[in-house]
Protein backbone atom coordinates (compact mmCIF):
# COMPACT_ATOMS: atom_id res chain seq x y z
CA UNK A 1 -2.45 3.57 8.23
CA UNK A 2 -3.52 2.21 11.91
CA UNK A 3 -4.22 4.34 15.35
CA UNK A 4 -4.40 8.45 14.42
CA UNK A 5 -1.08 10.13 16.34
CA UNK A 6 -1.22 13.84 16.34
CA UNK A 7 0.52 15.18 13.18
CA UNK A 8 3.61 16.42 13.10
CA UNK A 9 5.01 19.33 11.19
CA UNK A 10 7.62 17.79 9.32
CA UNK A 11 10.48 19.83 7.42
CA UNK A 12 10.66 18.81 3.70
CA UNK A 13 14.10 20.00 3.48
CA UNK A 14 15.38 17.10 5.38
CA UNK A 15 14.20 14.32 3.40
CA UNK A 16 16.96 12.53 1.65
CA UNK A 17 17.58 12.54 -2.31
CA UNK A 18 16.17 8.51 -1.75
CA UNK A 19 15.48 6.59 1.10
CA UNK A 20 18.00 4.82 2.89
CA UNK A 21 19.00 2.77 5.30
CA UNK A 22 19.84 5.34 8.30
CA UNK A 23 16.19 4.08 10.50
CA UNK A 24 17.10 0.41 9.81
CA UNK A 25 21.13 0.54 10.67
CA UNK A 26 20.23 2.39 14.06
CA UNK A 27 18.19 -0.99 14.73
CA UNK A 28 20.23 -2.90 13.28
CA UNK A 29 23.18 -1.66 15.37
CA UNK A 30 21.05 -2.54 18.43
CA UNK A 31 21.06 -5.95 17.41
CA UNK A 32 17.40 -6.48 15.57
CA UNK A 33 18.05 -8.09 12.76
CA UNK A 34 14.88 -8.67 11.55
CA UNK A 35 13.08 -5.08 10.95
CA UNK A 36 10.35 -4.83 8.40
CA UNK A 37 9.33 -1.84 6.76
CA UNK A 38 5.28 -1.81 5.99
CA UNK A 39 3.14 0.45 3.89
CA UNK A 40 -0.19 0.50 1.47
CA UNK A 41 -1.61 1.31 -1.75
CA UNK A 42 -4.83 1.83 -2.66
CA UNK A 43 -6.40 3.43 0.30
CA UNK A 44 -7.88 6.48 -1.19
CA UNK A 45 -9.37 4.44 -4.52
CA UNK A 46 -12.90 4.24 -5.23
CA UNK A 47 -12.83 0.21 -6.56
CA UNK A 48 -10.95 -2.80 -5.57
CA UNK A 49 -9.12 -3.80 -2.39
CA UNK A 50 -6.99 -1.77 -0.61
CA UNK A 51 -3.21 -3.28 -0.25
CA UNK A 52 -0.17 -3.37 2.20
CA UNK A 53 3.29 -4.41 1.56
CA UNK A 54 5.78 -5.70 4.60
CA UNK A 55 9.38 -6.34 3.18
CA UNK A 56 12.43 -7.75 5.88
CA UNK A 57 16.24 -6.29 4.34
CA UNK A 58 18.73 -7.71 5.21
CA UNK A 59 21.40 -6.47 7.60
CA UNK A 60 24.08 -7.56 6.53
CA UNK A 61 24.20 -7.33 2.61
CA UNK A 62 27.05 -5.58 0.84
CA UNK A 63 25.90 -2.24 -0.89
CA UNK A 64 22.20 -3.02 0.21
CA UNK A 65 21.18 0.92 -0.89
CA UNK A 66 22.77 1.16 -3.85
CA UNK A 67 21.65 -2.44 -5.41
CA UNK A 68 18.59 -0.66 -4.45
CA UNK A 69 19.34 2.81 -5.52
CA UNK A 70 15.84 2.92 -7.63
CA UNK A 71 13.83 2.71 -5.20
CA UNK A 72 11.91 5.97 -4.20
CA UNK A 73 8.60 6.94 -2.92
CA UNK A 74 6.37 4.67 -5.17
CA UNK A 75 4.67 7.73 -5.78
CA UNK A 76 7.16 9.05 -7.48
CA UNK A 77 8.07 6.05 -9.73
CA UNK A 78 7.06 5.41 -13.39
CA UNK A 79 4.99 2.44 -13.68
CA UNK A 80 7.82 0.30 -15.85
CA UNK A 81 10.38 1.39 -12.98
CA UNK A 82 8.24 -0.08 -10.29
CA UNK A 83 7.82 -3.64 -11.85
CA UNK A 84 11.51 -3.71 -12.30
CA UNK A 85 12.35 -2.84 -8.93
CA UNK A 86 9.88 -4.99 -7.08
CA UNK A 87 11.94 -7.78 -8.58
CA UNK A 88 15.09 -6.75 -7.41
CA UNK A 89 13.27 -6.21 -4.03
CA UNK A 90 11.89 -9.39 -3.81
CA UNK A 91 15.44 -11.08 -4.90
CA UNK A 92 17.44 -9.06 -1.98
CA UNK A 93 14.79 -9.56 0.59
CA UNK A 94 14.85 -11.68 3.22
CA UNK A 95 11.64 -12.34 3.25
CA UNK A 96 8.08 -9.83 1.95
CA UNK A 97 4.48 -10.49 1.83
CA UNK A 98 1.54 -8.65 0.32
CA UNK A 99 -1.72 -9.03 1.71
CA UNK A 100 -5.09 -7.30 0.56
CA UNK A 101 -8.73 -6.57 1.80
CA UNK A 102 -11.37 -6.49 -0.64
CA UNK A 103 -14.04 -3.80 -1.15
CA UNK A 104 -16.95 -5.82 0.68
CA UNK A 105 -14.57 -5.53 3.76
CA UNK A 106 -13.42 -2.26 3.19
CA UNK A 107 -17.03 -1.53 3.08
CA UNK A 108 -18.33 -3.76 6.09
CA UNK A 109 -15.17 -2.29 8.52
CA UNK A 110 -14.39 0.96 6.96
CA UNK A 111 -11.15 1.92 5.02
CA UNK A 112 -8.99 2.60 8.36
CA UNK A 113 -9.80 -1.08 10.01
CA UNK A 114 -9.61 -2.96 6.24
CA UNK A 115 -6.21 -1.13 5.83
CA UNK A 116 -5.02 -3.05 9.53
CA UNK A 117 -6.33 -6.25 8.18
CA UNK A 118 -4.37 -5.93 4.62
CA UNK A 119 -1.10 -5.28 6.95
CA UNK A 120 -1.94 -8.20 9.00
CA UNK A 121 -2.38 -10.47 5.57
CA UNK A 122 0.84 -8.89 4.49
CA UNK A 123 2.97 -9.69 7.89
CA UNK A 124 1.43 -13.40 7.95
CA UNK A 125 3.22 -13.99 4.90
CA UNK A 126 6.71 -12.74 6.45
CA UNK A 127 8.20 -16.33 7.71
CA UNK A 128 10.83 -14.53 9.96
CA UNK A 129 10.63 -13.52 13.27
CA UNK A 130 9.87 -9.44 12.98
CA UNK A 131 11.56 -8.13 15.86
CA UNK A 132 10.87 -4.29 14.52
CA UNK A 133 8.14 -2.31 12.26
CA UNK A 134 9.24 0.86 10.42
CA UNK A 135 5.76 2.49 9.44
CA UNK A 136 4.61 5.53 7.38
CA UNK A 137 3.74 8.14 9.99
CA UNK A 138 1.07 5.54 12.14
CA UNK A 139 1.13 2.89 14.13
CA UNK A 140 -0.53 -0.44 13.77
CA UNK A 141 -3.00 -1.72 16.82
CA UNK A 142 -2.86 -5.20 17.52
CA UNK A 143 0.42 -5.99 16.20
CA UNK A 144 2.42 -6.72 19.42
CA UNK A 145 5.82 -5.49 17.81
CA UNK A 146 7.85 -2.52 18.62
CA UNK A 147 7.06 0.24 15.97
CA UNK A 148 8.39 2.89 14.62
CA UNK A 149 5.93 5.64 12.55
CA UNK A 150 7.53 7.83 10.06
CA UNK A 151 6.18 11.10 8.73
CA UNK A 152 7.21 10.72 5.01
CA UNK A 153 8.52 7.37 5.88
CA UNK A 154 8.64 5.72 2.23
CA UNK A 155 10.28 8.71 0.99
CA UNK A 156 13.25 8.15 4.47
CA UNK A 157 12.94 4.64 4.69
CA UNK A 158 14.11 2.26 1.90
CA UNK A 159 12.82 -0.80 3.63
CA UNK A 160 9.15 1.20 3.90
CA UNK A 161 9.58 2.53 0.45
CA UNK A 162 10.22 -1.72 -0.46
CA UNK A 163 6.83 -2.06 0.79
CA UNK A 164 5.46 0.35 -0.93
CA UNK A 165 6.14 -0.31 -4.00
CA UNK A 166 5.45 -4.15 -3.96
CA UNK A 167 2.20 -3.22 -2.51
CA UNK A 168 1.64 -0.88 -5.35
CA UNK A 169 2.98 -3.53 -8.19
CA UNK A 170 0.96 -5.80 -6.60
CA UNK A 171 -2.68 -4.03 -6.53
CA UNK A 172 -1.62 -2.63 -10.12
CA UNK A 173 -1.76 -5.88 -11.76
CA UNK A 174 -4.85 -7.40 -9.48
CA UNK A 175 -6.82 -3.82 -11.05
CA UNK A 176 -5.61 -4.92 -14.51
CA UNK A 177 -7.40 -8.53 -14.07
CA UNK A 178 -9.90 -6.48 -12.63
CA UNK A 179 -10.80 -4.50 -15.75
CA UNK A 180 -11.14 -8.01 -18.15
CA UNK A 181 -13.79 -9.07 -15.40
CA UNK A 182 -15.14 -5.45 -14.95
CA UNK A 183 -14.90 -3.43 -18.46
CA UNK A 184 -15.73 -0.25 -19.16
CA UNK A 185 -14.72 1.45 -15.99
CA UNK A 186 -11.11 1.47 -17.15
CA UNK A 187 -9.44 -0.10 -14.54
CA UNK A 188 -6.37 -1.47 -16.02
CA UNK A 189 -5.44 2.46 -16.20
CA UNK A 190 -7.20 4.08 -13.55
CA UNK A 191 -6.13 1.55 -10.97
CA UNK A 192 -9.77 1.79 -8.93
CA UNK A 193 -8.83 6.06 -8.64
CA UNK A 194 -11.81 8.47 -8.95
CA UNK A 195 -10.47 10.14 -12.61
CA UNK A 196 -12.70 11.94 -14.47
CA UNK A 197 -13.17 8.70 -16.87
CA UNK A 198 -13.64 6.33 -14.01
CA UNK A 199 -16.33 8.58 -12.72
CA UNK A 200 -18.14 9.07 -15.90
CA UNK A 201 -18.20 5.39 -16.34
CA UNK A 202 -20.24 5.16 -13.03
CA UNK A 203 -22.47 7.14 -13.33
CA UNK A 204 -23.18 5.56 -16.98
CA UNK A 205 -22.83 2.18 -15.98
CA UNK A 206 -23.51 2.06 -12.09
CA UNK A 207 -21.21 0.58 -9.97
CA UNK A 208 -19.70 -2.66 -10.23
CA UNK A 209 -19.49 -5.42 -7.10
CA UNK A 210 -15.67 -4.30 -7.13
CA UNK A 211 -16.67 -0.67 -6.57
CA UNK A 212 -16.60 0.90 -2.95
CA UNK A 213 -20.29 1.89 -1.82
CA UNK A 214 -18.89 3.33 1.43
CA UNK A 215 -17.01 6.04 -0.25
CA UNK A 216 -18.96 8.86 -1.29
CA UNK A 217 -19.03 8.69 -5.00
CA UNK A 218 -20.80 5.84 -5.00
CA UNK A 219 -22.74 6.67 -1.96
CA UNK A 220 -24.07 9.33 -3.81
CA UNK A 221 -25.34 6.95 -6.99
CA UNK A 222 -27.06 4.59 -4.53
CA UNK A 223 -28.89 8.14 -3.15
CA UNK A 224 -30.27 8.56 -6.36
CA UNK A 225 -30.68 4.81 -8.10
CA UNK A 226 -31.92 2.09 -5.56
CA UNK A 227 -29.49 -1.13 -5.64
CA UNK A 228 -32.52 -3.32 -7.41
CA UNK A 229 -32.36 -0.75 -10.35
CA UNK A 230 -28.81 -0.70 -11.09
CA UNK A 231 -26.94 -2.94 -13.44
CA UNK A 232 -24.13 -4.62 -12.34
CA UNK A 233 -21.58 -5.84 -14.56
């Protein structure tokens, strides 16, 4: 999600049973209160705008992890647990923002670039100062704030996998309102992802304005219909 580090080999057999608090109490203990844990959904979809999450814990709230004990890798989640949990997240928070960029700018920057700018949207809305980022494995450029990447970081980090999932909750429901503007490419269940139905859809269909043309799938439509022939829902 921002500047490429080189990739670490990471051993699977230390990650916790759930993310939890051990990245933010070392920070914590060093007297930064206000450390925010960032991540994104959305990046690898084929429609709609990609999303990031920032969400500030707080430091010193009783039995923080286990009024959070749900919360996993969003990956990992059922759809009904995530929407439960991003309100508990948002109630115990000190503060959280979500911010998004669309497909036009994914499109006009690239994916990597339109990811930074949905981060930057998402810390905007964090009133606090942020003294400290914890980050899933990279590191943001331009964001003058001590950082932290973590390789499997929303499945270590509870205040990552926070972001995560209100990122996730967050684009979910925008795809849903997507697919009453945009029907027929099944959005409200593919969430934008390039699923057998979504594709088959395209290529019946063409591409909608909420569809990626940068990305390859529909790259390869526009290769063989010219924009003027296609018809846009």
């Amino acid at each position: 999600m921002g500047g490429m580090s080189p990739r670490k080999r990471f051993d699977r057999s230390l990650l916790p049973e759930r993310p939890d608090l051990t990245f933010e109490r070392n920070l914590w203990d060093e007297g930064l209160c206000f450390v925010a844990g960032v991540d994104e959904a959305g990046r690898g979809a084929l429609a709609g705008p990609v999303a990031a999450g920032a969400v500030v814990l707080p430091s010193d709230f009783s039995n923080l992890a286990e009024r959070l004990k749900g919360v996993k890798d969003s990956k990992v989640m059922t759809a009904k647990d995530r929407d439960v949990w991003a309100l508990a997240i948002k109630d115990i928070a000190v503060d959280w923002g979500v911010g998004f960029a669309s497909a036009d700018e994914i499109d006009r920057i690239g994916i990597v670039p339109a990811t930074y700018l949905a981060v930057k949207h998402a810390l905007a809305q964090v009133k606090c100062s942020v003294e400290h980022i914890l980050v899933d494995y990279l590191t943001l450029p331009e964001v003058r704030v001590a950082q932290t990447p973590l390789v499997k970081g929303d499945a270590r980090s509870l205040s990552i996998a926070s972001a995560a999932v209100l990122a996730k909750t967050s684009r979910d429901a925008l795809l849903v309102q997507m697919d009453e503007e945009f029907p027929g490419y099944g959005f409200a269940s593919n969430k934008g992802y390039a699923t057998k139905a979504h594709r088959t859809s395209i290529r019946k269909l063409g591409p909608c304005e909420q569809h990626r043309r940068s990305f390859s799938p529909i790259m390869a439509y526009y290769s063989l219909f010219p924009p003027d022939q296609l018809k846009n829902k």
